[in-house]
N, C-alpha and C. Protein backbone atom coordinates (compact mmCIF):
# COMPACT_ATOMS: atom_id res chain seq x y z
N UNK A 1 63.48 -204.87 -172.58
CA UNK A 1 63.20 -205.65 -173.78
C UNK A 1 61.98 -206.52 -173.51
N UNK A 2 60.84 -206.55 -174.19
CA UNK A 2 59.70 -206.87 -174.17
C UNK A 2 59.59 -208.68 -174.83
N UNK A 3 59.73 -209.67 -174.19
CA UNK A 3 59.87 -211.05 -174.36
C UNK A 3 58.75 -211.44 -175.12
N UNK A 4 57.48 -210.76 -175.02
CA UNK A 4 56.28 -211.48 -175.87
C UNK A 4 55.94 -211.12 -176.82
N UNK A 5 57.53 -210.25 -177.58
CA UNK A 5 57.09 -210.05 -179.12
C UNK A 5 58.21 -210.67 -179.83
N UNK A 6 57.51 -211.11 -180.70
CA UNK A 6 58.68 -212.28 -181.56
C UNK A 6 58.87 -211.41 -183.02
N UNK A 7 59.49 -211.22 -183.64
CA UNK A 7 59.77 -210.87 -184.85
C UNK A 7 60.31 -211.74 -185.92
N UNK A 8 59.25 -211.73 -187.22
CA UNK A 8 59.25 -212.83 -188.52
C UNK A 8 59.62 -212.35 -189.68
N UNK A 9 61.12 -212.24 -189.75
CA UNK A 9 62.05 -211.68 -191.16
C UNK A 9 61.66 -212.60 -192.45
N UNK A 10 61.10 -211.97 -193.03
CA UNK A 10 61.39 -213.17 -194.63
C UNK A 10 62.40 -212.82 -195.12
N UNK A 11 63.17 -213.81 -196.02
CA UNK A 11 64.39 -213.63 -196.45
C UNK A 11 64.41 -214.49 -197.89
N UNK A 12 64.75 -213.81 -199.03
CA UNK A 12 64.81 -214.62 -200.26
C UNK A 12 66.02 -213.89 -200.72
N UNK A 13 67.03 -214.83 -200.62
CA UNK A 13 68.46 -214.43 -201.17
C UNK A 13 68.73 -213.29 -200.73
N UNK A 14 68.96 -213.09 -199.71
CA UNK A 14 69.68 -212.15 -198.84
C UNK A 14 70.85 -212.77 -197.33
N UNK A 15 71.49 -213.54 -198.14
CA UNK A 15 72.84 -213.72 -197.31
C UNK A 15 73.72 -212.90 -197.01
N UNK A 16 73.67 -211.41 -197.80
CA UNK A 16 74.71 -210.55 -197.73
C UNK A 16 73.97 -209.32 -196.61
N UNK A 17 72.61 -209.91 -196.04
CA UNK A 17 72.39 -208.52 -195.39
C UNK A 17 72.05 -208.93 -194.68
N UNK A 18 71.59 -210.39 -193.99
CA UNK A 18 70.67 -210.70 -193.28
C UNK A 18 71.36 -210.58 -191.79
N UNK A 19 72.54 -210.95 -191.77
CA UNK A 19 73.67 -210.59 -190.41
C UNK A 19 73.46 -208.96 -189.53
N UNK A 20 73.24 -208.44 -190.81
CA UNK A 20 72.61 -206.76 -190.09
C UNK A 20 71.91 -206.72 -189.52
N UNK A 21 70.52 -206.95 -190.35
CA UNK A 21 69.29 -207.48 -189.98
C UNK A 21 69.32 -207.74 -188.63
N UNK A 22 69.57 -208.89 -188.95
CA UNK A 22 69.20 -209.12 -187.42
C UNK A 22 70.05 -208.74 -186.23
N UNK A 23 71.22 -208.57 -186.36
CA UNK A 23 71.92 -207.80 -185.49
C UNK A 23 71.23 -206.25 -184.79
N UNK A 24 70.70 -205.77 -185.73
CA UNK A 24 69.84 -204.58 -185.40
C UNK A 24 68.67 -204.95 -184.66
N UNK A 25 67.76 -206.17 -185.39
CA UNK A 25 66.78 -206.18 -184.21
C UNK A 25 67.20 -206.65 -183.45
N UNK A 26 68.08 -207.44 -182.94
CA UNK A 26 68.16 -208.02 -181.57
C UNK A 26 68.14 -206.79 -180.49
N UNK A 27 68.21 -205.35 -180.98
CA UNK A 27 68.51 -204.38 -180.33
C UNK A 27 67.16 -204.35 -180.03
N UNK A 28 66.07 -204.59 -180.34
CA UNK A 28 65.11 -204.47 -180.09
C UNK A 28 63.95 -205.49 -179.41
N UNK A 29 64.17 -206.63 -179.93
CA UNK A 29 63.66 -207.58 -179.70
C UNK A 29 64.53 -209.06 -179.07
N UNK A 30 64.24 -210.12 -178.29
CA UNK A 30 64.94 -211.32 -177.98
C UNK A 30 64.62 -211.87 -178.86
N UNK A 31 63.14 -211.96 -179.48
CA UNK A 31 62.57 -213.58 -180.20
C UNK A 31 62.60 -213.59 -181.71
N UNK A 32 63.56 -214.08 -182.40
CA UNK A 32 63.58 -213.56 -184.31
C UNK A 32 63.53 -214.91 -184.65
N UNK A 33 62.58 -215.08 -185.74
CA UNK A 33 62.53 -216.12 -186.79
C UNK A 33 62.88 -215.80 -188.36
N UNK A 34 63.51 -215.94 -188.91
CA UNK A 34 64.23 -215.96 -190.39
C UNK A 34 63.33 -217.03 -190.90
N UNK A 35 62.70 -216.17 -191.94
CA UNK A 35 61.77 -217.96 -192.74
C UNK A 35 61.96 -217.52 -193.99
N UNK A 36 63.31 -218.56 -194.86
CA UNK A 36 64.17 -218.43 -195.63
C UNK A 36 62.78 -219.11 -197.31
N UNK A 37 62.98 -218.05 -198.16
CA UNK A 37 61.34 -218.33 -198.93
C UNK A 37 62.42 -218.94 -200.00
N UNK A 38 63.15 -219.97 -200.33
CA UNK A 38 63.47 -220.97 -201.18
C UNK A 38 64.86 -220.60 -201.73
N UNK A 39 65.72 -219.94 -201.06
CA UNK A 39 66.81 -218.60 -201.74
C UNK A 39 67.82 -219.85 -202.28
N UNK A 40 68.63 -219.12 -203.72
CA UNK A 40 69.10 -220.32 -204.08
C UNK A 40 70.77 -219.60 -203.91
């Protein structure tokens, strides 16, 4: 697993998928940022 790549999910109202999401990349990646675009 390659430490010096970070991965940047946008997310606008996706509470029902975002647990996948990132569950899947972690398969890929250590470093994830979620940057939540105002979800109501």
């Amino acid at each position: 697993m390659n430490e010096d790549i970070w991965i940047i999910i946008p997310a606008y109202n996706e509470e029902k998928n975002i647990g996948k999401v990132i569950d899947k990349t972690k398969e890929y990646v250590k470093n994830i940022i979620v940057a939540d675009d105002g979800s109501r």
